[in-house]
C-alpha atoms as a PDB file:
ATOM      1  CA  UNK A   1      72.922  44.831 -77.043  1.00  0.00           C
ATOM      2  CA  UNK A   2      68.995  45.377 -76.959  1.00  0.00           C
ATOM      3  CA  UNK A   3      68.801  42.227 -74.571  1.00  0.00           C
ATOM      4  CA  UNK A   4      71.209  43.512 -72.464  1.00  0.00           C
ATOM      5  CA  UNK A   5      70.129  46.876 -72.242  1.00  0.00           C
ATOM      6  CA  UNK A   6      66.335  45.534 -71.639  1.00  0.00           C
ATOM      7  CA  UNK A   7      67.234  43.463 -69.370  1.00  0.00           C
ATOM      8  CA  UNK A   8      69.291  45.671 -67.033  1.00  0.00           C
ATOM      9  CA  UNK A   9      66.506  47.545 -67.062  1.00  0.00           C
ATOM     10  CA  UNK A  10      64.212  45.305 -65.660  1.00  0.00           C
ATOM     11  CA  UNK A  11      66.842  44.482 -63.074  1.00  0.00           C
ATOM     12  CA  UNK A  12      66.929  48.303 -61.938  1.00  0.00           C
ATOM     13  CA  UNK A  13      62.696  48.614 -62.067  1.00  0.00           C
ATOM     14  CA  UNK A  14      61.889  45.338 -60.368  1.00  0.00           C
ATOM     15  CA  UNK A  15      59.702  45.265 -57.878  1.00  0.00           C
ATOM     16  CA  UNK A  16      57.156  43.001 -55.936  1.00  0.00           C
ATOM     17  CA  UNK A  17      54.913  42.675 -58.578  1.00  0.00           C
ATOM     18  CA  UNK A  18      57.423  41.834 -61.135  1.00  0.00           C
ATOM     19  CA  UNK A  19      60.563  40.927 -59.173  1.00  0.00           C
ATOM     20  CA  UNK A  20      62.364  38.845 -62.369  1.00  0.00           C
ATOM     21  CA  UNK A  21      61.190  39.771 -65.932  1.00  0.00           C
ATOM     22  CA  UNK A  22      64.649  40.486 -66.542  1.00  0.00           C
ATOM     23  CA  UNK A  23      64.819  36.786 -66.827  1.00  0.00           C
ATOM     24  CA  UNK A  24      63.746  36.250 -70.322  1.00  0.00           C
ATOM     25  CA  UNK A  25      66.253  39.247 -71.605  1.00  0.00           C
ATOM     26  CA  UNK A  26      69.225  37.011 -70.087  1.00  0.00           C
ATOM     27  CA  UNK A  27      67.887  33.867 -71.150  1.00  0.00           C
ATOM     28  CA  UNK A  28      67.387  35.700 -74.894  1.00  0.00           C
ATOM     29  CA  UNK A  29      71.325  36.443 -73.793  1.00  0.00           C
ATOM     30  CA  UNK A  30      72.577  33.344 -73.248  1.00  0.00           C
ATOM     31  CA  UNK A  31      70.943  31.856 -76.410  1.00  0.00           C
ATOM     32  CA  UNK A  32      72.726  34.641 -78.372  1.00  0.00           C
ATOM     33  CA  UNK A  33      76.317  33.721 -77.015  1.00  0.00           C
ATOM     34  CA  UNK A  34      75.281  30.006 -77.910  1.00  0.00           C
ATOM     35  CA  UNK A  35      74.523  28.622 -74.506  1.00  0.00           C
ATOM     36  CA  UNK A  36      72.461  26.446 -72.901  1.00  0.00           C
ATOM     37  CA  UNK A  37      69.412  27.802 -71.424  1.00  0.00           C
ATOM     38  CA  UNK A  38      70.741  28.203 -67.873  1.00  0.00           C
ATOM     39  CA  UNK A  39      72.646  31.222 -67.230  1.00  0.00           C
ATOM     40  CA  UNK A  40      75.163  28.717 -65.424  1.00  0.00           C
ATOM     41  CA  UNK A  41      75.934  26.803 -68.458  1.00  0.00           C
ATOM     42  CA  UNK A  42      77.258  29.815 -69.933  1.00  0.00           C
ATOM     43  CA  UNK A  43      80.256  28.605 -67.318  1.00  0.00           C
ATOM     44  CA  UNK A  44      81.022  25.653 -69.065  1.00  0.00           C
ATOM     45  CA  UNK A  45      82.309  27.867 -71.665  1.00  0.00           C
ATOM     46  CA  UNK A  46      83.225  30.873 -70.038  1.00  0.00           C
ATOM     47  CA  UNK A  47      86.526  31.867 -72.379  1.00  0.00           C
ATOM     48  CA  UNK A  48      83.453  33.193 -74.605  1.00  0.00           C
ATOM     49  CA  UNK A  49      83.947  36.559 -72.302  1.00  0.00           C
ATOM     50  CA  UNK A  50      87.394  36.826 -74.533  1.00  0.00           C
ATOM     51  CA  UNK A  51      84.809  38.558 -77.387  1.00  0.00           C
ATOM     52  CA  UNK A  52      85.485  41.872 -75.672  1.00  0.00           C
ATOM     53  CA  UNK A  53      87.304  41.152 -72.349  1.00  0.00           C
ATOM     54  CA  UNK A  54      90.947  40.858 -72.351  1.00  0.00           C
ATOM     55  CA  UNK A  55      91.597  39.741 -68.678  1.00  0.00           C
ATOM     56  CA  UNK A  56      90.867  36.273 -70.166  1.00  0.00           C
ATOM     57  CA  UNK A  57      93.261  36.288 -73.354  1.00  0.00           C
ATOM     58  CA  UNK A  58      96.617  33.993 -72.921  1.00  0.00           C
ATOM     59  CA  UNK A  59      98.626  36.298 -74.925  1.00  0.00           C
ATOM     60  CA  UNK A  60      98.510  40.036 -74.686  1.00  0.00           C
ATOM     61  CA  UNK A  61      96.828  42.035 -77.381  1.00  0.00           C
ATOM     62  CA  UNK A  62      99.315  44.140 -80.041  1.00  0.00           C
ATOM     63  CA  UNK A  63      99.373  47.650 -79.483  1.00  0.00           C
ATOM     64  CA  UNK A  64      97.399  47.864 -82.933  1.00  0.00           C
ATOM     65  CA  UNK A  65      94.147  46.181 -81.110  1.00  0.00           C
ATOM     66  CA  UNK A  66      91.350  47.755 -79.078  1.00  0.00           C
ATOM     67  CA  UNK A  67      92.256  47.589 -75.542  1.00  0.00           C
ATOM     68  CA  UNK A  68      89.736  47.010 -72.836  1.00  0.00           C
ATOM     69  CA  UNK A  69      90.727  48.417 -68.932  1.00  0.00           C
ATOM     70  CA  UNK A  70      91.265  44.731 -68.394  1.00  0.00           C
ATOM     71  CA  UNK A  71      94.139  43.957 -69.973  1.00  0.00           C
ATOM     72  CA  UNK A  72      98.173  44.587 -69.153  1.00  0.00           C
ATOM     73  CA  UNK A  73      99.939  46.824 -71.586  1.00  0.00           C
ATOM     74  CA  UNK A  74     103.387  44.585 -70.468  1.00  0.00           C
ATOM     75  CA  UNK A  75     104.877  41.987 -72.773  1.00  0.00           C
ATOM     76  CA  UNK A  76     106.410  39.988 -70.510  1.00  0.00           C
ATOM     77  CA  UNK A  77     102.910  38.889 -69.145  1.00  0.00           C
ATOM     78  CA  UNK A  78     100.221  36.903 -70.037  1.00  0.00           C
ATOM     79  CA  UNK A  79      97.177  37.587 -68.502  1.00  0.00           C
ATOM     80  CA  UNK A  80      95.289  34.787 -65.881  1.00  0.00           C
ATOM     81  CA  UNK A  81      91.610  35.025 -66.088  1.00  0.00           C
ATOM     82  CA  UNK A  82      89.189  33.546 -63.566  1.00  0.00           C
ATOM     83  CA  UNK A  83      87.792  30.810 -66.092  1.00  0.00           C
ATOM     84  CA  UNK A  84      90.026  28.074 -65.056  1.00  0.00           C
ATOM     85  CA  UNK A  85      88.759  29.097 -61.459  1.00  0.00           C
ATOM     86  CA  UNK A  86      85.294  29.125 -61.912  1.00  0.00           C
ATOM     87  CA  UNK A  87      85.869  25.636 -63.966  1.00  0.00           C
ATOM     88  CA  UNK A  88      86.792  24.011 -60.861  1.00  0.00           C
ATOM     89  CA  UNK A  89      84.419  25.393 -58.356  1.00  0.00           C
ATOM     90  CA  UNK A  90      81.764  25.072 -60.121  1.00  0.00           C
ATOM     91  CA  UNK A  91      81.174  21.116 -59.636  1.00  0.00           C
ATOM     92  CA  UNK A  92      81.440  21.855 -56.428  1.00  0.00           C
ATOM     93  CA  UNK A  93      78.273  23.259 -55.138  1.00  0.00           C
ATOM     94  CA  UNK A  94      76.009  20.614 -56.840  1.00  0.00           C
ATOM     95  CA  UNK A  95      77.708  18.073 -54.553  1.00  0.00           C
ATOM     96  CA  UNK A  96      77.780  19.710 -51.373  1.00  0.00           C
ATOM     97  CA  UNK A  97      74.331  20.099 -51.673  1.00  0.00           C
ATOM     98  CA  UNK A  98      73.585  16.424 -52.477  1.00  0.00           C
ATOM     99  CA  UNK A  99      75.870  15.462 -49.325  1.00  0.00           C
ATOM    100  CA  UNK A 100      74.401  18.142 -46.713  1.00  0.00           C
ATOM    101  CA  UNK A 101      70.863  17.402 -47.991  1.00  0.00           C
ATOM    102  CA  UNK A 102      70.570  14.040 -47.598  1.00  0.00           C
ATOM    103  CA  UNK A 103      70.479  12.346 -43.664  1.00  0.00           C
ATOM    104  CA  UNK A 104      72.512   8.852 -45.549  1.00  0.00           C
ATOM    105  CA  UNK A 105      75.650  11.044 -46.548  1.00  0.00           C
ATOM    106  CA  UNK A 106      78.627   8.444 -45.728  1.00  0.00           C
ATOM    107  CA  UNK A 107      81.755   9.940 -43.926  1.00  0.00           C
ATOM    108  CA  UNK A 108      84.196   8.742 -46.850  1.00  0.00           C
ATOM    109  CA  UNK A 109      81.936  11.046 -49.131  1.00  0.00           C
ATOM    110  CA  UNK A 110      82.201  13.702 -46.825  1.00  0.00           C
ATOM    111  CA  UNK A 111      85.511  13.342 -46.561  1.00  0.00           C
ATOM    112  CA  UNK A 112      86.350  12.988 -50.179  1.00  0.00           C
ATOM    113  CA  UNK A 113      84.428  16.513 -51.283  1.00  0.00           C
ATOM    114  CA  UNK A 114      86.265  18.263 -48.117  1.00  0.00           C
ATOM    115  CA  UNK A 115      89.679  16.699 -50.160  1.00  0.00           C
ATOM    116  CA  UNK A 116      88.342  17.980 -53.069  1.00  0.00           C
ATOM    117  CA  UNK A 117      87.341  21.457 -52.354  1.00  0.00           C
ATOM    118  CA  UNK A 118      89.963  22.268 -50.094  1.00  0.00           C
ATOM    119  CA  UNK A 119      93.007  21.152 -53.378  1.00  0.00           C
ATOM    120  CA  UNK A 120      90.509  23.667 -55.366  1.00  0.00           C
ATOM    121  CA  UNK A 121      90.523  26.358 -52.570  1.00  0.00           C
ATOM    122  CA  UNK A 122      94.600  25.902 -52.359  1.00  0.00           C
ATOM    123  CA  UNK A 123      95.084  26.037 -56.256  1.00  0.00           C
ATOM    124  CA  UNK A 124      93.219  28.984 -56.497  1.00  0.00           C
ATOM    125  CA  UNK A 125      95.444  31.005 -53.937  1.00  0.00           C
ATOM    126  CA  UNK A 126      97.618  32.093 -55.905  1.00  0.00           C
ATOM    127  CA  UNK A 127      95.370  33.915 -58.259  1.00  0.00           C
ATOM    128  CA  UNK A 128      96.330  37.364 -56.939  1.00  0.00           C
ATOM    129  CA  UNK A 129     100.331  37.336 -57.360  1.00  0.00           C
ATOM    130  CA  UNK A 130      99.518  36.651 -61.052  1.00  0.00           C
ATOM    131  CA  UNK A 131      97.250  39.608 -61.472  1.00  0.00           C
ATOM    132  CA  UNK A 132      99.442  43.218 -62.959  1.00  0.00           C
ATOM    133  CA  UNK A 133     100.525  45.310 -59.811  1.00  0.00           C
ATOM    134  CA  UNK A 134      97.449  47.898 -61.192  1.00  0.00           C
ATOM    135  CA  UNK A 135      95.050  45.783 -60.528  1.00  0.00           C
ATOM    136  CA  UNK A 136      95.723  45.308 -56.638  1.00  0.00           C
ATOM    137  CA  UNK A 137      93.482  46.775 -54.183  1.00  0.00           C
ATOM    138  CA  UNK A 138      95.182  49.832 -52.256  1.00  0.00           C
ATOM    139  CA  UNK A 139      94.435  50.816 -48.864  1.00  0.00           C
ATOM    140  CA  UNK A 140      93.000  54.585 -49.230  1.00  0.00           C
ATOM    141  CA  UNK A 141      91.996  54.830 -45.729  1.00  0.00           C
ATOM    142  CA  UNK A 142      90.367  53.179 -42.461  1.00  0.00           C
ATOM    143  CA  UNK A 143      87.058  53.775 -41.245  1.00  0.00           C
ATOM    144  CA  UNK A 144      87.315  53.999 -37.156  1.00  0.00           C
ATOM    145  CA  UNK A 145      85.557  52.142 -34.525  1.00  0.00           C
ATOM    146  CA  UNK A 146      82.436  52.348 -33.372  1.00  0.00           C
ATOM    147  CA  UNK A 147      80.736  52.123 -29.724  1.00  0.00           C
ATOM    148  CA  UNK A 148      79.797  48.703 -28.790  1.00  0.00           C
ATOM    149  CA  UNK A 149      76.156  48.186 -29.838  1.00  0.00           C
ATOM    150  CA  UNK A 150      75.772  50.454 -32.644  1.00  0.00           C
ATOM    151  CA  UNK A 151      75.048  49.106 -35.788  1.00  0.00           C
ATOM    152  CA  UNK A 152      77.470  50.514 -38.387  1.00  0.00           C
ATOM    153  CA  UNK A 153      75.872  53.052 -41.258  1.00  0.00           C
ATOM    154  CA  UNK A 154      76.124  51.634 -44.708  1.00  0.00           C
ATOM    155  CA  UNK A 155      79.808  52.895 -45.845  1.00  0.00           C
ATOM    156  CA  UNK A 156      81.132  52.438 -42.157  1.00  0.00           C
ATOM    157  CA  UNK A 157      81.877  49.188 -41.062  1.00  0.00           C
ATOM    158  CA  UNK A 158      84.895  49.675 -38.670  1.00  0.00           C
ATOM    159  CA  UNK A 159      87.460  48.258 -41.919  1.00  0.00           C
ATOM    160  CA  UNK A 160      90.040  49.408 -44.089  1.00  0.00           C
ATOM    161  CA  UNK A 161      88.502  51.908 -47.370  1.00  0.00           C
ATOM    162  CA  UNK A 162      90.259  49.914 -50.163  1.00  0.00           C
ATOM    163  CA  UNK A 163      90.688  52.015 -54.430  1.00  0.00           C
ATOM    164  CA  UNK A 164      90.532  50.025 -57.492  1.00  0.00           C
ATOM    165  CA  UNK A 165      92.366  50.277 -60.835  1.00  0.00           C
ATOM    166  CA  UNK A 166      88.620  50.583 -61.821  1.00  0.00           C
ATOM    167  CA  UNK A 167      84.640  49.536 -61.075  1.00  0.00           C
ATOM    168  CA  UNK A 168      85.190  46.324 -62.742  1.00  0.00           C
ATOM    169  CA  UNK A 169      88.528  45.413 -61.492  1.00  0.00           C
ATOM    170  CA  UNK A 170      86.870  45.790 -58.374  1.00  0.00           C
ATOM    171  CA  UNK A 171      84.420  43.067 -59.505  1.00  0.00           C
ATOM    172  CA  UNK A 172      86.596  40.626 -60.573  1.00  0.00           C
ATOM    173  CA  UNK A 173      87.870  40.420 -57.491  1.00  0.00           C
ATOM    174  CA  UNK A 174      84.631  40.024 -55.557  1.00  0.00           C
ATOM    175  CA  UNK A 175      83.959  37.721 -57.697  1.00  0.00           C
ATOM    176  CA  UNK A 176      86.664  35.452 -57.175  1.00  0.00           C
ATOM    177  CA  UNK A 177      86.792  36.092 -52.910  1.00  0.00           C
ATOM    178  CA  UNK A 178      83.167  35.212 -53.000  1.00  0.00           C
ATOM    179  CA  UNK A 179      84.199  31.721 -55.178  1.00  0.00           C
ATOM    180  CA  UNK A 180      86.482  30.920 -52.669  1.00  0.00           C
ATOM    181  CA  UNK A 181      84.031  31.992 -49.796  1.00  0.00           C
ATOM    182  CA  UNK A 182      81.457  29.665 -51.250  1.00  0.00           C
ATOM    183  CA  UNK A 183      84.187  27.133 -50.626  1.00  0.00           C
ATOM    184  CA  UNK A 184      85.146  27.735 -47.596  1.00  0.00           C
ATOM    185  CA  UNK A 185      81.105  27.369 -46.494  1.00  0.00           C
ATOM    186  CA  UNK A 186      81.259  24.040 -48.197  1.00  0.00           C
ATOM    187  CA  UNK A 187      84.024  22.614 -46.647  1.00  0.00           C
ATOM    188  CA  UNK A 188      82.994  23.952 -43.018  1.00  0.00           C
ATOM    189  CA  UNK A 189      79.354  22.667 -43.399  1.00  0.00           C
ATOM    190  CA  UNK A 190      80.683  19.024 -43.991  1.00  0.00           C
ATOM    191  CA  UNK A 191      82.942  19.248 -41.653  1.00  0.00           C
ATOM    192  CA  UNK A 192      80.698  20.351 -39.299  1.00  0.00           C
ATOM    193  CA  UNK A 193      78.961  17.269 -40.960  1.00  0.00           C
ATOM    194  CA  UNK A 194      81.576  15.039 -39.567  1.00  0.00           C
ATOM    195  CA  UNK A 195      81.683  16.287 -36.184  1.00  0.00           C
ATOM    196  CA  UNK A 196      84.851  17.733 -36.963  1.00  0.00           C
ATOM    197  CA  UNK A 197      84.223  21.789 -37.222  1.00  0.00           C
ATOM    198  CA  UNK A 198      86.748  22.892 -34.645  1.00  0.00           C
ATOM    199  CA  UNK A 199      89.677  21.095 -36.998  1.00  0.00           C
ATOM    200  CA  UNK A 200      89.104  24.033 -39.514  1.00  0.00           C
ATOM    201  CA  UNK A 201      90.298  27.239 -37.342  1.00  0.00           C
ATOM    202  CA  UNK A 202      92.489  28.337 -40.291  1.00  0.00           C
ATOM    203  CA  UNK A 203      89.598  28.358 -43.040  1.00  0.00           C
ATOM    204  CA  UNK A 204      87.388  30.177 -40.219  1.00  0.00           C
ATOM    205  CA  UNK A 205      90.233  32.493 -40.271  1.00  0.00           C
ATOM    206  CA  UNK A 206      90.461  32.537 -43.695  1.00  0.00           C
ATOM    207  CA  UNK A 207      86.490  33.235 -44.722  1.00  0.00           C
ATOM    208  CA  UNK A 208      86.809  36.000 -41.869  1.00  0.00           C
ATOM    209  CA  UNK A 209      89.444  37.704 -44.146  1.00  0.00           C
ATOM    210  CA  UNK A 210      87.649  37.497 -47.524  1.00  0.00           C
ATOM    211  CA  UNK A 211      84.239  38.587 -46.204  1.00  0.00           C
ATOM    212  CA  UNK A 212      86.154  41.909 -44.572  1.00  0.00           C
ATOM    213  CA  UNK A 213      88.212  42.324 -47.737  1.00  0.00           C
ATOM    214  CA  UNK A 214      84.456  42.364 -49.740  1.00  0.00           C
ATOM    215  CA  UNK A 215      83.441  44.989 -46.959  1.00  0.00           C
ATOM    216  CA  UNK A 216      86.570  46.862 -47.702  1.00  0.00           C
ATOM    217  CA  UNK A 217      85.733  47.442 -51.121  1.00  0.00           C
ATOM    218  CA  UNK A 218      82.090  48.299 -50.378  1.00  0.00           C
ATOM    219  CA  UNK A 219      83.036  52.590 -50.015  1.00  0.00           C
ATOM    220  CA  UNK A 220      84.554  52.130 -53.117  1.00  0.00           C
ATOM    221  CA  UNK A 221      81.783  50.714 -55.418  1.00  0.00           C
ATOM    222  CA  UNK A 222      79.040  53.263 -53.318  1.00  0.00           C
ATOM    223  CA  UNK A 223      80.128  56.345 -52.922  1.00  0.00           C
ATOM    224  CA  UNK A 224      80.687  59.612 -55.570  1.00  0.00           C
ATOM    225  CA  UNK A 225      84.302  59.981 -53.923  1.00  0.00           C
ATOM    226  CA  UNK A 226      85.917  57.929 -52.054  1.00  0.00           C
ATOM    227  CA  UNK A 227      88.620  59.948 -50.626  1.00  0.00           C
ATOM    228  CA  UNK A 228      86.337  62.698 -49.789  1.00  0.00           C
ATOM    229  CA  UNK A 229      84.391  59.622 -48.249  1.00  0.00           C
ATOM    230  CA  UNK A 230      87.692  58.283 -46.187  1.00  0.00           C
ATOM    231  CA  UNK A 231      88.240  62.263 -45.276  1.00  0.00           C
ATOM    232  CA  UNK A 232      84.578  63.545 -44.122  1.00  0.00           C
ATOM    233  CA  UNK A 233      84.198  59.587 -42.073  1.00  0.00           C
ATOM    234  CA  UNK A 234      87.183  61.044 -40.000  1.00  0.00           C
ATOM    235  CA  UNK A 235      84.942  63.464 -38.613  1.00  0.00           C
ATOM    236  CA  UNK A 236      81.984  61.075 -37.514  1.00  0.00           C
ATOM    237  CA  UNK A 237      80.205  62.062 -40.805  1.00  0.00           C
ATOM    238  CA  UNK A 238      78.040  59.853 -41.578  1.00  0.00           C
ATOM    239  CA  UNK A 239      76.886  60.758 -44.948  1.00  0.00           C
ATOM    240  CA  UNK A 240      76.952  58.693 -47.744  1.00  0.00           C
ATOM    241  CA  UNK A 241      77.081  60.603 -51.497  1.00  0.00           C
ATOM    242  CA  UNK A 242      75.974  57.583 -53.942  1.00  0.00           C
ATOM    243  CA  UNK A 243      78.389  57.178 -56.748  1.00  0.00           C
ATOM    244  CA  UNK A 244      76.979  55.415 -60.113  1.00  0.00           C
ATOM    245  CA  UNK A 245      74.558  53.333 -60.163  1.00  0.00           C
ATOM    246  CA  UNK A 246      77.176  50.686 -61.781  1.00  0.00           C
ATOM    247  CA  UNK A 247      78.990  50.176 -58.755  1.00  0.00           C
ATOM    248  CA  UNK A 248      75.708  49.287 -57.086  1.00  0.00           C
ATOM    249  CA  UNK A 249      75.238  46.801 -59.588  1.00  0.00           C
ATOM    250  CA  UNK A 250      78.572  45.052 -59.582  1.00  0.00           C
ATOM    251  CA  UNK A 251      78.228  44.855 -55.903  1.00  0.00           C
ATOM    252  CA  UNK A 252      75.061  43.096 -55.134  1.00  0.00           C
ATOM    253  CA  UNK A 253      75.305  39.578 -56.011  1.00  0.00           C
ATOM    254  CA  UNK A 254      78.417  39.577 -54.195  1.00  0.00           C
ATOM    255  CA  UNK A 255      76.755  41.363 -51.373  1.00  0.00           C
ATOM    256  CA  UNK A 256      73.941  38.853 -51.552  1.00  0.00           C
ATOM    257  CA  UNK A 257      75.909  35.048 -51.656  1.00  0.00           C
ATOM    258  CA  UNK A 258      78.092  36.358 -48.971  1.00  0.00           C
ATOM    259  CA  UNK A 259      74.916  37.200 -46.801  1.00  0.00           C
ATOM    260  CA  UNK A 260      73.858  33.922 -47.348  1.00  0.00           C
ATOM    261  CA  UNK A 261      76.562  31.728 -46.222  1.00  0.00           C
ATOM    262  CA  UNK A 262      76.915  30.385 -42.403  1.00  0.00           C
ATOM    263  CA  UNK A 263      81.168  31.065 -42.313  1.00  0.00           C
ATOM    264  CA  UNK A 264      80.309  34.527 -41.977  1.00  0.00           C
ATOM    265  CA  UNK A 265      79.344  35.954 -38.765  1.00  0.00           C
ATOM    266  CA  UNK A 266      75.610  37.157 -38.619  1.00  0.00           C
ATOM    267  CA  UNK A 267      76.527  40.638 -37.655  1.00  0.00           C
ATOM    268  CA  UNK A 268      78.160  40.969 -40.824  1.00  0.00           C
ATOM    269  CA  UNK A 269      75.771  39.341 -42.780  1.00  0.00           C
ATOM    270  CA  UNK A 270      73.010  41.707 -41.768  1.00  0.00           C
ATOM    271  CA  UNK A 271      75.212  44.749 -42.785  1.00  0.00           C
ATOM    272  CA  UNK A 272      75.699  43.845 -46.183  1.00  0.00           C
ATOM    273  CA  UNK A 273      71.692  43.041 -46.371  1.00  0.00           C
ATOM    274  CA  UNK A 274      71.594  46.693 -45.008  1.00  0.00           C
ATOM    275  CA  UNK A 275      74.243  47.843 -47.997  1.00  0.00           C
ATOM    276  CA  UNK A 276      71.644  46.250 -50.548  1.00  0.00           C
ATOM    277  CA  UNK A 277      68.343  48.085 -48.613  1.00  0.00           C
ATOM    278  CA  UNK A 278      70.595  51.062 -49.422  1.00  0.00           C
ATOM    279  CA  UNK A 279      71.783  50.256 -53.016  1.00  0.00           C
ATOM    280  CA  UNK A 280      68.208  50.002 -53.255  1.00  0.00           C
ATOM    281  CA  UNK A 281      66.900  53.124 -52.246  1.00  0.00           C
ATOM    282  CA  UNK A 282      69.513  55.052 -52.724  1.00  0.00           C
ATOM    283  CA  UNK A 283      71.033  54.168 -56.235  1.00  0.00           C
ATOM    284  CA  UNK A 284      67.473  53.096 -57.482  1.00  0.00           C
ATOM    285  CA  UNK A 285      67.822  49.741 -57.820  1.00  0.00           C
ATOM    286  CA  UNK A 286      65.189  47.656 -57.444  1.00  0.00           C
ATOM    287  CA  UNK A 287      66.631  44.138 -57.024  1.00  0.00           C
ATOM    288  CA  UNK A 288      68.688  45.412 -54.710  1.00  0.00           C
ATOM    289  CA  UNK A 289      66.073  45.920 -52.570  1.00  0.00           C
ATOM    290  CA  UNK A 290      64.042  42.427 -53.022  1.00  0.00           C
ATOM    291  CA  UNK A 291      67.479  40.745 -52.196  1.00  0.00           C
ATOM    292  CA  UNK A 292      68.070  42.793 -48.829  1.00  0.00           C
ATOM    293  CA  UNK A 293      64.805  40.939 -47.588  1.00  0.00           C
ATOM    294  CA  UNK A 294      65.381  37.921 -45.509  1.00  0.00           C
ATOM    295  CA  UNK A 295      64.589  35.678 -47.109  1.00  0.00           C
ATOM    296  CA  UNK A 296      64.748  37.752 -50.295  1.00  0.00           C
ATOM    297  CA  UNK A 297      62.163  38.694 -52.746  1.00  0.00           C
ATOM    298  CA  UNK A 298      63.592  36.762 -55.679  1.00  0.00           C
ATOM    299  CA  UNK A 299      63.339  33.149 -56.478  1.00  0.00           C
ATOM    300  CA  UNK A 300      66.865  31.760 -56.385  1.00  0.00           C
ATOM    301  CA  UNK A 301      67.061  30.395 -59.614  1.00  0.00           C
ATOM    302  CA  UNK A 302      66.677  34.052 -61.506  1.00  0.00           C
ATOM    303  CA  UNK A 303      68.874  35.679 -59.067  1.00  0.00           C
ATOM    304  CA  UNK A 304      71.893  34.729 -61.468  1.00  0.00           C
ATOM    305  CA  UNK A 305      69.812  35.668 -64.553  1.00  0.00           C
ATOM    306  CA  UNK A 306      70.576  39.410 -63.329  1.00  0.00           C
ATOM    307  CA  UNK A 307      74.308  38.820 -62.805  1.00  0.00           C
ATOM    308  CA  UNK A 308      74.493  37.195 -65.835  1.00  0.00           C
ATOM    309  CA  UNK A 309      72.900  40.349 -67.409  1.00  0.00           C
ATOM    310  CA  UNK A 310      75.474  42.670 -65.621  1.00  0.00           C
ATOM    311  CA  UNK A 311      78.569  41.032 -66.956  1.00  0.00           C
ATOM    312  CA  UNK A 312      77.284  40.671 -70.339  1.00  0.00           C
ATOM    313  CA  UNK A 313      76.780  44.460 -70.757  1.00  0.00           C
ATOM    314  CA  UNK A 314      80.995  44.369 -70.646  1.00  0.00           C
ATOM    315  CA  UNK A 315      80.627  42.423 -74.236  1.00  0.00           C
ATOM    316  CA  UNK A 316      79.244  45.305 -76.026  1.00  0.00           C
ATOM    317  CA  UNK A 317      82.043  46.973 -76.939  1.00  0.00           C
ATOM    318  CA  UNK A 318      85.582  46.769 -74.632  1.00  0.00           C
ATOM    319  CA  UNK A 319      85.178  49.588 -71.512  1.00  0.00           C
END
């Protein structure tokens, strides 16, 4: 817990002159859930999140165990976690990098990974219809349109204002639209690769939906109340109250990666840098702010040290 703790504070004071000290606190982290050194080992074994986080257990827990937020309270269902998920994808990204990096890539290697990632993309769809009713996002509200050439406030991209079961419900499922976004840039890049980008409407289509469904959930994670939020936007307010600094948190890697891919339009890429300038300043946390730079303030490799930080605070003790 001290590791955590330290190093989620780090995360919140960083700065210019210390942008990743955090680092050492997740690596300390990792070690203590017997990893490798990488934070991204700590996928190859990712059912170790079932210490204290029952969205991952196969059976669900008797009514005389702890329960966490994540879990279902129905016995006719056994939870699906996001482990087999992130199992798959993960491969993934090493090799599309290796392909779209290197100026001898053959065709039948471009070809093969588009295979591969789009079977992963498709087995992963249907993720959501296995997850309890609870857990779905609900549509609270709409945010309205604005003039052509403004550039939205943070809170008020012209999209739907989506509630959560809870903070890190809300998450999980960033978490898993920005997998499948990641995949999506993948599969467009080497297709684009191949001369063959404008064979791929329906994943353009696709990535279009996911990044707007991350947007949707962006009033949630931000603001003190959202349906005062939904209600006072009606009115052209424009007035942001922050909420806790947790929601900030959970929001900003997924912020970030999604800012960083080419599938989504630059337009909306630069909002969500303009969410983390605000998460930044106005929920005091400093990462935040290094990542809204372009390019960021970070060095890539401890940008996951943080994230890897933020979900192991949930181990403590179940939420």
């Amino acid at each position: 817990m001290t590791a955590v703790l330290l190093g989620l504070y780090e995360t919140i004071v960083a700065t210019d002159a210390r942008p990743n000290n955090y680092s050492a606190h997740s690596r300390g982290v990792c070690a203590i859930l017997r990893t490798d050194n990488s934070p991204f080992d700590m996928l190859n074994n990712v059912r170790v999140w079932q210490v204290a986080n029952p969205l991952f257990l196969k059976e669900p827990p008797s009514q005389s165990q702890t329960l966490g937020i994540l879990c279902n309270f129905s016995s006719q269902y056994s939870a699906e976690g996001l482990d087999a998920f992130v199992d798959r994808i993960r491969p993934l990204y090493p090799r599309a990098y290796d392909l779209l990096s290197s100026t001898e890539s053959r065709p039948e290697d471009l070809n093969q990974f588009i295979r591969d990632a789009t079977w992963v993309f498709k087995e992963s769809s249907n993720w959501p219809a296995l997850q309890p009713k609870e857990w779905a996002p609900r549509k609270l509200g709409s945010i309205g349109d604005r003039k052509d050439g403004d550039t939205p406030a943070v809170g008020f991209w012209p999209e739907n204002a989506d509630a959560y079961f809870d903070l890190y419900v809300a998450a999980i499922w960033n978490s898993y639209r920005k997998g499948r976004l990641k995949i999506l840039d993948c599969i467009i890049r080497c297709a684009k690769r191949l001369g063959q980008g404008d064979n791929y409407h329906q994943e353009q289509i696709e990535a279009e939906e996911l990044a707007n469904d991350i947007v949707a959930s962006i009033p949630y994670h931000l603001t003190a109340d959202l349906q005062v939020f939904v209600q006072e936007a009606k009115s052209d307010s424009k007035v942001v109250t922050p909420g806790k600094a947790l929601g900030g948190l959970l929001l900003m890697h997924p912020l970030f990666v999604t800012s960083e891919l080419s599938i989504v339009s630059p337009e909306l890429r630069t909002y969500m840098r303009a969410c983390l300038a605000w998460i930044g300043s106005n929920m005091g946390i400093g990462q935040a702010t290094l990542l809204s730079r372009d390019p960021p303030s970070v060095a890539s490799g401890s940008i996951a040290d943080a994230y890897v930080l933020i979900w192991a605070g949930m181990l403590i003790q179940p939420v």
